[in-house]
Every structure is written in structure tokens, then in C-alpha cells.
C-alpha atoms as a PDB file:
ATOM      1  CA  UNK A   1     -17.233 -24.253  26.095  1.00  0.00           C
ATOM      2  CA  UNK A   2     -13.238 -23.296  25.607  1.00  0.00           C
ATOM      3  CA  UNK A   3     -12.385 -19.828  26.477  1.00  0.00           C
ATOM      4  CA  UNK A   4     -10.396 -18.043  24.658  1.00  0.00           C
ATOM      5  CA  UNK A   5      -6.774 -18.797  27.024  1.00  0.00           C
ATOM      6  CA  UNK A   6      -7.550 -22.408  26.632  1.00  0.00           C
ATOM      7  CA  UNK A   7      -8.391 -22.321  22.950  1.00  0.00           C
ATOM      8  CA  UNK A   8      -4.860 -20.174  22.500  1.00  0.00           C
ATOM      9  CA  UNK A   9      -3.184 -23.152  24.768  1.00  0.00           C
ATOM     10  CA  UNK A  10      -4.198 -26.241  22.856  1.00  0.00           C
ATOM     11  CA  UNK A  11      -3.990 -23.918  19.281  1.00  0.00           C
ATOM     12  CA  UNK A  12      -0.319 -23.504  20.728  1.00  0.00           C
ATOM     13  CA  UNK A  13       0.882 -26.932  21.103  1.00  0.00           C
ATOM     14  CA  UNK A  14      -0.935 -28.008  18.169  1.00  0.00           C
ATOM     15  CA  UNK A  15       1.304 -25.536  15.939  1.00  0.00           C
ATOM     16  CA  UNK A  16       4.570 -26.408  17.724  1.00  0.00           C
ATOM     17  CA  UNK A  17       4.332 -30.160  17.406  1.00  0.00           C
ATOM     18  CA  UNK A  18       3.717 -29.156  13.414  1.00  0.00           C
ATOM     19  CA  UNK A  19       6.627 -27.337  13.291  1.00  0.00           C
ATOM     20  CA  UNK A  20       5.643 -23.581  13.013  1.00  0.00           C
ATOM     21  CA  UNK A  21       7.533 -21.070  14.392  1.00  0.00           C
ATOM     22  CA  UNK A  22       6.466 -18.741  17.152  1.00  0.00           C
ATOM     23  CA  UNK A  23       3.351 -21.082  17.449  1.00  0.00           C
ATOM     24  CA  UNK A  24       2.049 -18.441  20.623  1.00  0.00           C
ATOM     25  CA  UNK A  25       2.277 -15.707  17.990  1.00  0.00           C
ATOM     26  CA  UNK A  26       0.421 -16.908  15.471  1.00  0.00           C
ATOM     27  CA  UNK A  27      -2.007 -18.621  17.522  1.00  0.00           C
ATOM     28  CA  UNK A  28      -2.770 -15.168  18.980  1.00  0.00           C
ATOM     29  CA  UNK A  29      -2.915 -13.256  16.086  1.00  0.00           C
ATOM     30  CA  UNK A  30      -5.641 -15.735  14.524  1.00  0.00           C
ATOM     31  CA  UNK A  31      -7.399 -15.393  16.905  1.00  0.00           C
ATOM     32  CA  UNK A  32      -7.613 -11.978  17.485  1.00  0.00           C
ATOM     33  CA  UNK A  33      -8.804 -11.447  13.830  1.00  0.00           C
ATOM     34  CA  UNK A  34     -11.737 -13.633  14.718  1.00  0.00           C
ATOM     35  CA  UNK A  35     -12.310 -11.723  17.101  1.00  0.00           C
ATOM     36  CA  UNK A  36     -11.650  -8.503  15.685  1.00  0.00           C
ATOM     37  CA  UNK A  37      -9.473  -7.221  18.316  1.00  0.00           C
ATOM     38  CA  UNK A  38      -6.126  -6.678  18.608  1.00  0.00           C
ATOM     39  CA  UNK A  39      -3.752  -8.895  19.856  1.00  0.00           C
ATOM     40  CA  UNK A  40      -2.771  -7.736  23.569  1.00  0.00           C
ATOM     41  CA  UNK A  41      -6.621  -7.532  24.389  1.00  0.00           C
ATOM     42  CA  UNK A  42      -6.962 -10.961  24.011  1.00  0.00           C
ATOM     43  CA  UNK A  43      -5.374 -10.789  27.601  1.00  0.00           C
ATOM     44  CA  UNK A  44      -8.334  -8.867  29.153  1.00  0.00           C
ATOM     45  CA  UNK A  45     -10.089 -11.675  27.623  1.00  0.00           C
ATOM     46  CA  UNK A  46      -8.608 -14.835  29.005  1.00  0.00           C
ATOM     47  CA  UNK A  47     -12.022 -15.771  30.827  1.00  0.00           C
ATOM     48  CA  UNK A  48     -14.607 -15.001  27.557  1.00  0.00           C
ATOM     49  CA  UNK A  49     -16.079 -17.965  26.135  1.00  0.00           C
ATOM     50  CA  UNK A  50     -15.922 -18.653  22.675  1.00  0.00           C
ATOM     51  CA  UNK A  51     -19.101 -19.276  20.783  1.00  0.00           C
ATOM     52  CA  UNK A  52     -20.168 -22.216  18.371  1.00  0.00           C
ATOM     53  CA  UNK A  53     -19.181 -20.453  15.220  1.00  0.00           C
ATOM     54  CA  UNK A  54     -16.072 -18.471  16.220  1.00  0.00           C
ATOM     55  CA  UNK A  55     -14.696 -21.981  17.502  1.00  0.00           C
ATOM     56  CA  UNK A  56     -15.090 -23.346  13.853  1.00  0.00           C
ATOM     57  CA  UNK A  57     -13.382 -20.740  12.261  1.00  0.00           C
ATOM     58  CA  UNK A  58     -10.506 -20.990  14.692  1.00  0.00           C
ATOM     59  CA  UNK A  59     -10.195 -24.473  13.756  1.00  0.00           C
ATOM     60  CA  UNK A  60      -9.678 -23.698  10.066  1.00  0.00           C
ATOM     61  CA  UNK A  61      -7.355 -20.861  10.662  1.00  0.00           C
ATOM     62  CA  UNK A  62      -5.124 -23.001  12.498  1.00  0.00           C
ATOM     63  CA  UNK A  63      -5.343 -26.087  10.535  1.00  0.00           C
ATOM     64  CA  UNK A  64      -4.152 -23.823   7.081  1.00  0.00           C
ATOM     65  CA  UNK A  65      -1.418 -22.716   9.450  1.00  0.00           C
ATOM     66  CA  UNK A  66      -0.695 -26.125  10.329  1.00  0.00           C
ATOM     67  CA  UNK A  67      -0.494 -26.655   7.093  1.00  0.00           C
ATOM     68  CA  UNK A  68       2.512 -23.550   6.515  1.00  0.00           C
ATOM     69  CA  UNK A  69       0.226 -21.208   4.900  1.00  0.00           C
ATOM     70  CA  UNK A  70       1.226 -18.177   5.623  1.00  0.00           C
ATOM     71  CA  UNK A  71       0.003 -15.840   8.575  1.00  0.00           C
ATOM     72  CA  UNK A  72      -0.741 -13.011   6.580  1.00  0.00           C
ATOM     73  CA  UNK A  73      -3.068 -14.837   3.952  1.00  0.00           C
ATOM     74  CA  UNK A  74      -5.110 -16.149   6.548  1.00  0.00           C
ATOM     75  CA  UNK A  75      -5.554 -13.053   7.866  1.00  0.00           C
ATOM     76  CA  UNK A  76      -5.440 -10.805   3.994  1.00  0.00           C
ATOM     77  CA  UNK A  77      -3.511  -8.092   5.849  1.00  0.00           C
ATOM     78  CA  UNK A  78      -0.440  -7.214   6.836  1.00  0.00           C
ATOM     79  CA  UNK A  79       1.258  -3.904   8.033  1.00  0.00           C
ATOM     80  CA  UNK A  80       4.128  -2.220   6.029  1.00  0.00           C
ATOM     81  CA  UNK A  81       5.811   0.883   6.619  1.00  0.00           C
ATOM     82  CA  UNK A  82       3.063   2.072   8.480  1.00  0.00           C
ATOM     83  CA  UNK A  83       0.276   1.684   6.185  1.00  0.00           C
ATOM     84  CA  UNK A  84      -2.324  -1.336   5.699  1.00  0.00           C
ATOM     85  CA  UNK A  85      -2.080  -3.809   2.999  1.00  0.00           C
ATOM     86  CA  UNK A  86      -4.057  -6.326   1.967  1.00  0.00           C
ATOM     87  CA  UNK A  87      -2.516  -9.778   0.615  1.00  0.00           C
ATOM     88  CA  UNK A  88      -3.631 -12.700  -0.661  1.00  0.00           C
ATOM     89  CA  UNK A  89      -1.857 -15.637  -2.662  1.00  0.00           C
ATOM     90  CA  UNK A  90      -1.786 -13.551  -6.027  1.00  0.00           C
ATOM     91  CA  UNK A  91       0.979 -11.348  -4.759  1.00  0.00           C
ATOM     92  CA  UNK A  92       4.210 -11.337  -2.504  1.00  0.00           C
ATOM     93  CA  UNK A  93       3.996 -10.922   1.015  1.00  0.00           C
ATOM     94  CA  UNK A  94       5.755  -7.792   2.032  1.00  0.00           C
ATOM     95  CA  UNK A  95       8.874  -7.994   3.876  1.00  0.00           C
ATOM     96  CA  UNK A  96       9.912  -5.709   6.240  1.00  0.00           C
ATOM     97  CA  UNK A  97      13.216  -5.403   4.463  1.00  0.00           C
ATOM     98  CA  UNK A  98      11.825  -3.943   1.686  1.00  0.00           C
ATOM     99  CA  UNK A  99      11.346  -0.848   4.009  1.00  0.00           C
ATOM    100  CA  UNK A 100      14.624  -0.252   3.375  1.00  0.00           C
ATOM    101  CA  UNK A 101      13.913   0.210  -0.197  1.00  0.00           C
ATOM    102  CA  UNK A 102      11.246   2.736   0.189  1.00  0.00           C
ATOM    103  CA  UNK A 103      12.874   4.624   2.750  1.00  0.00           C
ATOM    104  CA  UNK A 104      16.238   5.507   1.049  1.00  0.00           C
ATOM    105  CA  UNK A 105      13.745   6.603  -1.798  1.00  0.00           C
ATOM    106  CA  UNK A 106      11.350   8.824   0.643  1.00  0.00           C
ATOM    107  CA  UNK A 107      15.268  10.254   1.910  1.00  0.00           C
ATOM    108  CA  UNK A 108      16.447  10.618  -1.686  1.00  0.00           C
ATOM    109  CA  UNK A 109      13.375  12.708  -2.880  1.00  0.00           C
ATOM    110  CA  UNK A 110      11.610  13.940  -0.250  1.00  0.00           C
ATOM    111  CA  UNK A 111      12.421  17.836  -0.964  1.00  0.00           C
ATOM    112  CA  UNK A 112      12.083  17.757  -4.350  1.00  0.00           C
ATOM    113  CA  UNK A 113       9.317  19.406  -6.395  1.00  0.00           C
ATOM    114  CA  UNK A 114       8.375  16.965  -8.507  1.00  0.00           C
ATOM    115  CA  UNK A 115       9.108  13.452  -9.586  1.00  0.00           C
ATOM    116  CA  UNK A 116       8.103  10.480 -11.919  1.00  0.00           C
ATOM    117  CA  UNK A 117       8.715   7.402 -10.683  1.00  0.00           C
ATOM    118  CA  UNK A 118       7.986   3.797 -12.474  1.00  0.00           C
ATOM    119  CA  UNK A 119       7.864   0.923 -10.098  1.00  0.00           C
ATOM    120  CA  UNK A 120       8.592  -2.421 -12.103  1.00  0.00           C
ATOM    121  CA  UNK A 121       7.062  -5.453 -11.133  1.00  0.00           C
ATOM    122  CA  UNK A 122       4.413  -3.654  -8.317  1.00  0.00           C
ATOM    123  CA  UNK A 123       3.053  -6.784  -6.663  1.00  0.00           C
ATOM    124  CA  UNK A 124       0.683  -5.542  -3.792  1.00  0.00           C
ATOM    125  CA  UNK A 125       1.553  -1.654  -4.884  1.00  0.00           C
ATOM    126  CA  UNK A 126       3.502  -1.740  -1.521  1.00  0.00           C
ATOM    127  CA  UNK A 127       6.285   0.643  -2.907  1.00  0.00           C
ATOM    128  CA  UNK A 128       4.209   2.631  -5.412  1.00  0.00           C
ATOM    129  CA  UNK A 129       1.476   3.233  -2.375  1.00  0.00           C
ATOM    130  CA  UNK A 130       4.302   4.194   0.283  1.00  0.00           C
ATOM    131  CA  UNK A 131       6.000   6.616  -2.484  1.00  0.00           C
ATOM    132  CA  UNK A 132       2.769   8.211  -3.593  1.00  0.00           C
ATOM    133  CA  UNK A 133       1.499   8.485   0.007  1.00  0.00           C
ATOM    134  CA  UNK A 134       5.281   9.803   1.668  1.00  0.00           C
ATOM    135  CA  UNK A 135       6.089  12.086  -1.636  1.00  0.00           C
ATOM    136  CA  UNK A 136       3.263  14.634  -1.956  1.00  0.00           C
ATOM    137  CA  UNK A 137       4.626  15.236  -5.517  1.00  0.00           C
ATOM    138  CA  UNK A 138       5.495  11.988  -6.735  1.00  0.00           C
ATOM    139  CA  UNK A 139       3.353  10.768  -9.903  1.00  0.00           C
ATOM    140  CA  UNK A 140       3.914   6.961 -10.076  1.00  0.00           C
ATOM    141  CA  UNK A 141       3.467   4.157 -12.933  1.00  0.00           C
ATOM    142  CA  UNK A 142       3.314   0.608 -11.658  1.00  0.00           C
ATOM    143  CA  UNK A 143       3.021  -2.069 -13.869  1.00  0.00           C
ATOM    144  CA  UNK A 144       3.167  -5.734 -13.140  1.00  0.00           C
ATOM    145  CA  UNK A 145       2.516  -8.819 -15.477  1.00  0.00           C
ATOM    146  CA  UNK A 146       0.078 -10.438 -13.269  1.00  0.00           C
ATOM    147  CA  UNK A 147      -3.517  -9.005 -13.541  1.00  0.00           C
ATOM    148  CA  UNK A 148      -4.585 -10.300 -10.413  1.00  0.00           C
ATOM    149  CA  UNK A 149      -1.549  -8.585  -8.789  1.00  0.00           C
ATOM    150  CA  UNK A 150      -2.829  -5.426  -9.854  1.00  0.00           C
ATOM    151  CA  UNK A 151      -5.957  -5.320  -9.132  1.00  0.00           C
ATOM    152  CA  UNK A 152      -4.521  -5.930  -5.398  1.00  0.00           C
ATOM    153  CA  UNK A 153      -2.527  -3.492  -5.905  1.00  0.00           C
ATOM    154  CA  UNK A 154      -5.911  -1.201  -6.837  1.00  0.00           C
ATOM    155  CA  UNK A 155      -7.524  -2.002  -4.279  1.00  0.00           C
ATOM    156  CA  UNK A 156      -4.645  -1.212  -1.710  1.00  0.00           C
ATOM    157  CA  UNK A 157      -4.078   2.318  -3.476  1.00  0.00           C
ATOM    158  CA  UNK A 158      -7.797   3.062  -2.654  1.00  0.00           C
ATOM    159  CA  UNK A 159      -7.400   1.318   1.072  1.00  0.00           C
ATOM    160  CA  UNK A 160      -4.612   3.700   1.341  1.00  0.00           C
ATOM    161  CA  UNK A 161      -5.979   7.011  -0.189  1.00  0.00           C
ATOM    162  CA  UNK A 162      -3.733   7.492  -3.286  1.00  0.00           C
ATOM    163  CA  UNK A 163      -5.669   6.040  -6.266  1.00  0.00           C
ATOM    164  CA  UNK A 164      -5.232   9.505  -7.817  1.00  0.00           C
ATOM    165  CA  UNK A 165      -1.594   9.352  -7.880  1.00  0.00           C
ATOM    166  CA  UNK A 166      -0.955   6.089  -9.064  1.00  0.00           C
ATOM    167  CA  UNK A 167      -1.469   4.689 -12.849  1.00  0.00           C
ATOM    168  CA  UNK A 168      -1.295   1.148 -12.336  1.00  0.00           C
ATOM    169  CA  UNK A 169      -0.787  -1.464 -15.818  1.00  0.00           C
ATOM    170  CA  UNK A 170      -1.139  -5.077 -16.663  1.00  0.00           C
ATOM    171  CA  UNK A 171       1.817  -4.840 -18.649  1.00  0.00           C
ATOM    172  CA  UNK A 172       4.950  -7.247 -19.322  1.00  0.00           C
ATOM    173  CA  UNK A 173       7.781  -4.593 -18.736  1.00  0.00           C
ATOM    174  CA  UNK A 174       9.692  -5.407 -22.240  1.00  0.00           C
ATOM    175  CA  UNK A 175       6.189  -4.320 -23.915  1.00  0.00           C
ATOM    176  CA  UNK A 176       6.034  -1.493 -21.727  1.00  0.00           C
ATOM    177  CA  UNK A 177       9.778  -0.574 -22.098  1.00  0.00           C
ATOM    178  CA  UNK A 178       9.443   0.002 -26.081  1.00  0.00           C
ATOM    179  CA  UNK A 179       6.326   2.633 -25.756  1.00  0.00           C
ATOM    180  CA  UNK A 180       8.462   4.947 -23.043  1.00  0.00           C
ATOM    181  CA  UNK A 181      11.012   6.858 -23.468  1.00  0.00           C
ATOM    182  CA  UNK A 182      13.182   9.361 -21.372  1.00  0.00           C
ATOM    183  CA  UNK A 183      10.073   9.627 -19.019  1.00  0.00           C
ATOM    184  CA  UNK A 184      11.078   8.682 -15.394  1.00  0.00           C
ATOM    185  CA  UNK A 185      12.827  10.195 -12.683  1.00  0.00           C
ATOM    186  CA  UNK A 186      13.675   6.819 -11.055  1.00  0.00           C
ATOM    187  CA  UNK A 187      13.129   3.641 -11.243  1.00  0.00           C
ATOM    188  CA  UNK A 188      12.579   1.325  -8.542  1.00  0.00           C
ATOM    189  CA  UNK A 189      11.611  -2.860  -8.487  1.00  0.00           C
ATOM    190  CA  UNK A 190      12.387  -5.756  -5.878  1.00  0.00           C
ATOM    191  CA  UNK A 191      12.262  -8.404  -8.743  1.00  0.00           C
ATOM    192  CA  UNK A 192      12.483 -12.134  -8.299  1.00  0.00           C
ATOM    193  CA  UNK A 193      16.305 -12.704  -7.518  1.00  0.00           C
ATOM    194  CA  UNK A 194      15.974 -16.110  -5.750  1.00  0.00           C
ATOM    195  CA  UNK A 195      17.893 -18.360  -8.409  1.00  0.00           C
ATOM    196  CA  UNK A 196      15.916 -21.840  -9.426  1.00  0.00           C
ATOM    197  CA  UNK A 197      18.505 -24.060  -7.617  1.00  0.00           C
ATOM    198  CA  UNK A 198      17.800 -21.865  -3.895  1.00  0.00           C
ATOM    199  CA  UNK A 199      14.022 -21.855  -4.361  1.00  0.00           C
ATOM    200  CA  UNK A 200      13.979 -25.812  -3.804  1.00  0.00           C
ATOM    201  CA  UNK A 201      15.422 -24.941  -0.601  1.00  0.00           C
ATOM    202  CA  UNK A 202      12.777 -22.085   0.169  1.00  0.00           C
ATOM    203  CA  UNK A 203      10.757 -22.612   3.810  1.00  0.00           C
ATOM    204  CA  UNK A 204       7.870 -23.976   3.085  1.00  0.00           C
ATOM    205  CA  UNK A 205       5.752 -21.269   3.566  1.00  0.00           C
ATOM    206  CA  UNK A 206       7.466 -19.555   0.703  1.00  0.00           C
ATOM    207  CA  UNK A 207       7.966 -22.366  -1.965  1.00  0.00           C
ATOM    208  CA  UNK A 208       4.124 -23.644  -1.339  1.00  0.00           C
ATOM    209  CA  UNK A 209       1.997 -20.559  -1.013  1.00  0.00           C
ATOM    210  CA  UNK A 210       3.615 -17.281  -2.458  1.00  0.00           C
ATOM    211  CA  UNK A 211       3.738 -16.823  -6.186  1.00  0.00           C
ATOM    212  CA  UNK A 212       6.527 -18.712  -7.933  1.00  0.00           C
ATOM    213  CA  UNK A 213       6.817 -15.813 -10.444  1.00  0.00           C
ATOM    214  CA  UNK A 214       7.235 -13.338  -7.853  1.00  0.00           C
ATOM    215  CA  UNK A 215      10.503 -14.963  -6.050  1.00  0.00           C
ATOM    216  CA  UNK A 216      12.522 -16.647  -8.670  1.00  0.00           C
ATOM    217  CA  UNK A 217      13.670 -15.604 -12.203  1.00  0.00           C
ATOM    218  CA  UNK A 218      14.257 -19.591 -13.204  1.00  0.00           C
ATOM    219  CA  UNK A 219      17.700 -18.882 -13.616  1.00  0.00           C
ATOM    220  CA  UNK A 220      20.504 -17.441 -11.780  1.00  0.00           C
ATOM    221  CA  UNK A 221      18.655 -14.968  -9.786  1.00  0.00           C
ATOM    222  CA  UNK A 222      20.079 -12.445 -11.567  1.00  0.00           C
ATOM    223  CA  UNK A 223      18.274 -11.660 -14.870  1.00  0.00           C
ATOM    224  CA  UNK A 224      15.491  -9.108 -13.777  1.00  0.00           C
ATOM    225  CA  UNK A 225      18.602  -7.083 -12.917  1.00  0.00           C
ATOM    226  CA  UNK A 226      20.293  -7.505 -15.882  1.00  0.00           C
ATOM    227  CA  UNK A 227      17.321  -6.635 -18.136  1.00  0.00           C
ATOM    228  CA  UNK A 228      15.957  -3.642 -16.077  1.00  0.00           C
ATOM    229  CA  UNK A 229      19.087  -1.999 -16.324  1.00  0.00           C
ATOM    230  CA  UNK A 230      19.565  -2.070 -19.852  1.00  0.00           C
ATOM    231  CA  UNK A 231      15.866  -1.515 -20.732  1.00  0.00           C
ATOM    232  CA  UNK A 232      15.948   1.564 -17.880  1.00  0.00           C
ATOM    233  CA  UNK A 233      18.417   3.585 -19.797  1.00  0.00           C
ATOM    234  CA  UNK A 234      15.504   4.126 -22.520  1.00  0.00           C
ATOM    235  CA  UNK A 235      12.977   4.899 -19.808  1.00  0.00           C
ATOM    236  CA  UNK A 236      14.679   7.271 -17.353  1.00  0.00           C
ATOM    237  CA  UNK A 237      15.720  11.127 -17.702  1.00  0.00           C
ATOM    238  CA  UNK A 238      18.724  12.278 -17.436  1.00  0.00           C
ATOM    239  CA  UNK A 239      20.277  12.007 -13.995  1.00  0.00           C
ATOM    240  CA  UNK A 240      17.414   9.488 -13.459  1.00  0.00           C
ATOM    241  CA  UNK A 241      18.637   6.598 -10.867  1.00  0.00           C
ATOM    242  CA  UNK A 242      17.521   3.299 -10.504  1.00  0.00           C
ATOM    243  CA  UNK A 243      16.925   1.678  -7.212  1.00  0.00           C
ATOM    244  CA  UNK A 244      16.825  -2.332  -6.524  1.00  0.00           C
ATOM    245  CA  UNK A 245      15.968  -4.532  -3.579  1.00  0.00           C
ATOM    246  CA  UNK A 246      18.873  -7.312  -3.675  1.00  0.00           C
ATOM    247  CA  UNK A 247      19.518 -10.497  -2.477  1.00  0.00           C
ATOM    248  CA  UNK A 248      22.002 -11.665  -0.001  1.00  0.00           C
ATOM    249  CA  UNK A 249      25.206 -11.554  -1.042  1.00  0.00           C
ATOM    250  CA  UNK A 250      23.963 -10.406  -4.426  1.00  0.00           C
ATOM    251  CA  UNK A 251      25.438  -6.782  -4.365  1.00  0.00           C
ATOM    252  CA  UNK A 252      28.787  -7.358  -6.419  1.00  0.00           C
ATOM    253  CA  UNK A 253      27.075  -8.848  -9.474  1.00  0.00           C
ATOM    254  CA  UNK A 254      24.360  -6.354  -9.324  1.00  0.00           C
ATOM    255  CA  UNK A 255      26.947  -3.845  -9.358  1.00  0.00           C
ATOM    256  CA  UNK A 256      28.751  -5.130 -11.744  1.00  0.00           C
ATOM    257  CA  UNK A 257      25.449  -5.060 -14.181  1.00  0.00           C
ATOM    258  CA  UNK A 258      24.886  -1.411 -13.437  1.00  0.00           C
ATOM    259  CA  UNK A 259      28.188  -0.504 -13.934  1.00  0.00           C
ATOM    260  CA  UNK A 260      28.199  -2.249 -17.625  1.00  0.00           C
ATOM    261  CA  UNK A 261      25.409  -0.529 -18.426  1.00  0.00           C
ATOM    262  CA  UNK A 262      27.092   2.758 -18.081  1.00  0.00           C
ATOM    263  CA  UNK A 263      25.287   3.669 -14.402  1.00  0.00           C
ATOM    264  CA  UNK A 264      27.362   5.353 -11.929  1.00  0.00           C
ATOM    265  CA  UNK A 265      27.164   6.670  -8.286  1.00  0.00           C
ATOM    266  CA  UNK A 266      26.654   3.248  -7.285  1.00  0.00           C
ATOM    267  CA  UNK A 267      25.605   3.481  -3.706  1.00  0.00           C
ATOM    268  CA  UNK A 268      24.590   0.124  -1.655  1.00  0.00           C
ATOM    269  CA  UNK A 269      22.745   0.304   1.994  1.00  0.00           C
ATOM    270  CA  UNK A 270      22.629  -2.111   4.947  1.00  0.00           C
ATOM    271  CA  UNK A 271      19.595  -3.971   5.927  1.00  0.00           C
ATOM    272  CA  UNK A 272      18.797  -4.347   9.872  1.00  0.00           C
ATOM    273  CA  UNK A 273      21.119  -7.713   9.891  1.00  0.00           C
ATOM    274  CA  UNK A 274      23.755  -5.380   8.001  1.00  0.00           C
ATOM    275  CA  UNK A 275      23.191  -7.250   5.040  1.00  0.00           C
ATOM    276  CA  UNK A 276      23.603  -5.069   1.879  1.00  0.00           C
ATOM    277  CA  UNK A 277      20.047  -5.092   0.783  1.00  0.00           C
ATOM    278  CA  UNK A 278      19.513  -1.655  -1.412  1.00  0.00           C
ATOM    279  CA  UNK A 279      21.267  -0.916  -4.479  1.00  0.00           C
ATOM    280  CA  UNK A 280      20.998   2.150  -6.366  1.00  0.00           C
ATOM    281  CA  UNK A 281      22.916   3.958  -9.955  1.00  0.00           C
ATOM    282  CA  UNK A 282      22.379   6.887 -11.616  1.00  0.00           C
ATOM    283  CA  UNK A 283      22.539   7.773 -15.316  1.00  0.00           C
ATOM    284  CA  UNK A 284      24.542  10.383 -16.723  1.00  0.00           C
END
């Protein structure tokens, strides 16, 4: 019977001759989810052997992994910003630059009585969660095209305790965009701005597994920019701002579109590998 530091060994090898990086990692982190342990007591565990069943299992986890699917679908969790979300192949995986994001928000608004914030293209609800759970008196909209999406996102509001403060929509945001008007505080999305001719070159991981819709606008990348920022101006209060997640090397033509669009107090913050990441405008 393989114990669990030999079935982590061969499960090891295996991954790196497929190509996947940190194959240790991720053969570790399988396997503690099998186990249902975390990952550093796997190593007060080295000797324990691994029954009939769990050895199957550990077998198909590492074959889809084999395969590039991502970690955190095997798994349907991953950690962000503290909380726990769960993922599967209907929504993006959450990236931990997106922190970014939601913490120049939480900066921005955290003294401030009250706010109504509309979070375009919601995914997983990782932003509208985070903002209704680090903003006692935040009232958030998300809407996202993708039904399935949302009822992730549902799910991970109740997960996280703030289904009360969240009204989440199946909605395509130009439909949504002609019913509101002067309503929000802020605005916030991380839309698809990969452009069609970079997502060929996508890791696999990405290009095979997480939803096409949710990476690339089919064009130039920059579209969901373009029309946000014209549609916002309808949707936000005055003195509302807008906040976007942004590709690299994005952050001129995003400001740029702001700018056209009459936003000003364009402010633009660093990622961890000082990579302009966060761009935000406000409306006067």
C-alpha cells in the first residue's frame, strides 16, 4: 500500500515530466484535499497509508492536472483576500492581483457612511463579497451575463455571510445600463481585456479551462473599457468614480478612454511586480 510521501513522490515526477509547474505544490495540495487536511500536515503524515479509495481519487486529481486543468477547479476553492471562494469552470479564477482592486476600494471608502456600489461583470462575486463583507455600509448590485456565474456568485455570498447585502442579476450590462440612472456611488469591473490575438498565446491552463467570455473581449482588449465608461456616466452620482482592473501595459489607453469620456482625477496603482494594474476616474 503507498503512503502518503511515496504517493506525493511518484504524483511529483509524474507532473514535472508533463510540464506543470511547481509539480511538489500541487501534488501536495491534491492531496491534502483528499485528505481533508491542510497542506503542512501532510508532513506529520509521511508514514500513513493510503486506502483503496483515497488512492483512486488521487489518481484522477492528478491525471486532470496532468492534463493543465487548473488547481483550483479540482479542488472548487480557492482563497482571496482572506475569505473562501468557491470556483468551478463557469467563472474566472481569482487572481491575487485583483486584491489590488478591492483594496484601493476598501481604502477609498472605508469611513464613509454609506455607499452604492455596482460591480459589472461579478464572476465568482469575489469583489462584490470582499466590498460587502470589508464596508459595513456598502449596498452592492452585481450583475453578470452568465447565469451560471451568478449563481456561484450566490452561493459564495452565502459561504461568506453577506447574502443580505448583495443584489446579484443575470443581466447583460447594456440592458441593465438603460433601466439605471444616477444610482451608484462607484463603479467597479475587471472585464475581459486580453485582446483575441494574445489569448492564442494564453498558458494552457487559461485558454483550455477558464471561460473564454470572461478573459477576452474578441477584439482589442479594450472594448469593455470603452463601453463601461460611457454607459457609467448614466449610472453613477455625482462625484461617483469608476474603478478598473487593467491589463499590462494597458493603462495609457484606458486613460485615454476615461479621459474622453469627461472622467477626471485619474489615479493608476502598482501591482506587486509594479505593474500598473488599478485604474480609477471620477465624474464631475
Amino acid at each position: 500500500m503507498l503512503t502518503v510521501l511515496e504517493s506525493i513522490n511518484l504524483s511529483t515526477d509524474y507532473l514535472k515530466n508533463k510540464g506543470i509547474e511547481s509539480p511538489r505544490i500541487n501534488a501536495e495540495l491534491l492531496l491534502a484535499k483528499i485528505l481533508n487536511c491542510k497542506r503542512l500536515e501532510l508532513y506529520l503524515s509521511f508514514d500513513r497509508p493510503l486506502v483503496e479509495k483515497e488512492i483512486i481519487q488521487y489518481r484522477e486529481f492528478i491525471k486532470r492536472r496532468s492534463n493543465f486543468e487548473p488547481l483550483q477547479y479540482i479542488v472548487g476553492s480557492v482563497e482571496f483576500y482572506g475569505l473562501e471562494f468557491e470556483v468551478n469552470r463557469s467563472v474566472l479564477i481569482p487572481r491575487q492581483e485583483t486584491e489590488i482592486l478591492v483594496e484601493s476600494i476598501i481604502k477609498k471608502y472605508e469611513n464613509q457612511n454609506e455607499i452604492k456600489v455596482l460591480d459589472i461583470g461579478t464572476g465568482s462575486g469575489i469583489i462584490a463579497i470582499c466590498l460587502a463583507k470589508y464596508l459595513p455600509n456598502a449596498e452592492v448590485v452585481a450583475i453578470d451575463s452568465s447565469r451560471d456565474a451568478i449563481n456561484v456568485a450566490k452561493e459564495n455570498a452565502e459561504l461568506n455571510q453577506v447574502k443580505e447585502k448583495i443584489s446579484f442579476m443575470d443581466s447583460d450590462f447594456n440592458k441593465f445600463a438603460s433601466s439605471s440612472e444616477n444610482e451608484f456611488d462607484l463603479i467597479v469591473s475587471n472585464p475581459p481585456y486580453i485582446s483575441s490575438s494574445e489569448f492564442l498565446n494564453l498558458q494552457p491552463e487559461l485558454r483550455l479551462y477558464e471561460p473564454r467570455q470572461a478573459l477576452t473581449d474578441e477584439s482589442n482588449g479594450l472594448s469593455f473599457y470603452e463601453l463601461i465608461s460611457k454607459k457609467g456616466k448614466t449610472l453613477l452620482k455625482k462625484n461617483g468614480k469608476i474603478f478598473f482592473e487593467i491589463g499590462q501595459n494597458q493603462a495609457s489607453a484606458v486613460k485615454k478612454i476615461l479621459i474622453n469620456e469627461n472622467y477626471n482625477n485619474i489615479q493608476i496603482q502598482k501591482d506587486y511586480l509594479n505593474i500598473e494594474r488599478v485604474i480609477c476616474g471620477e465624474l464631475n
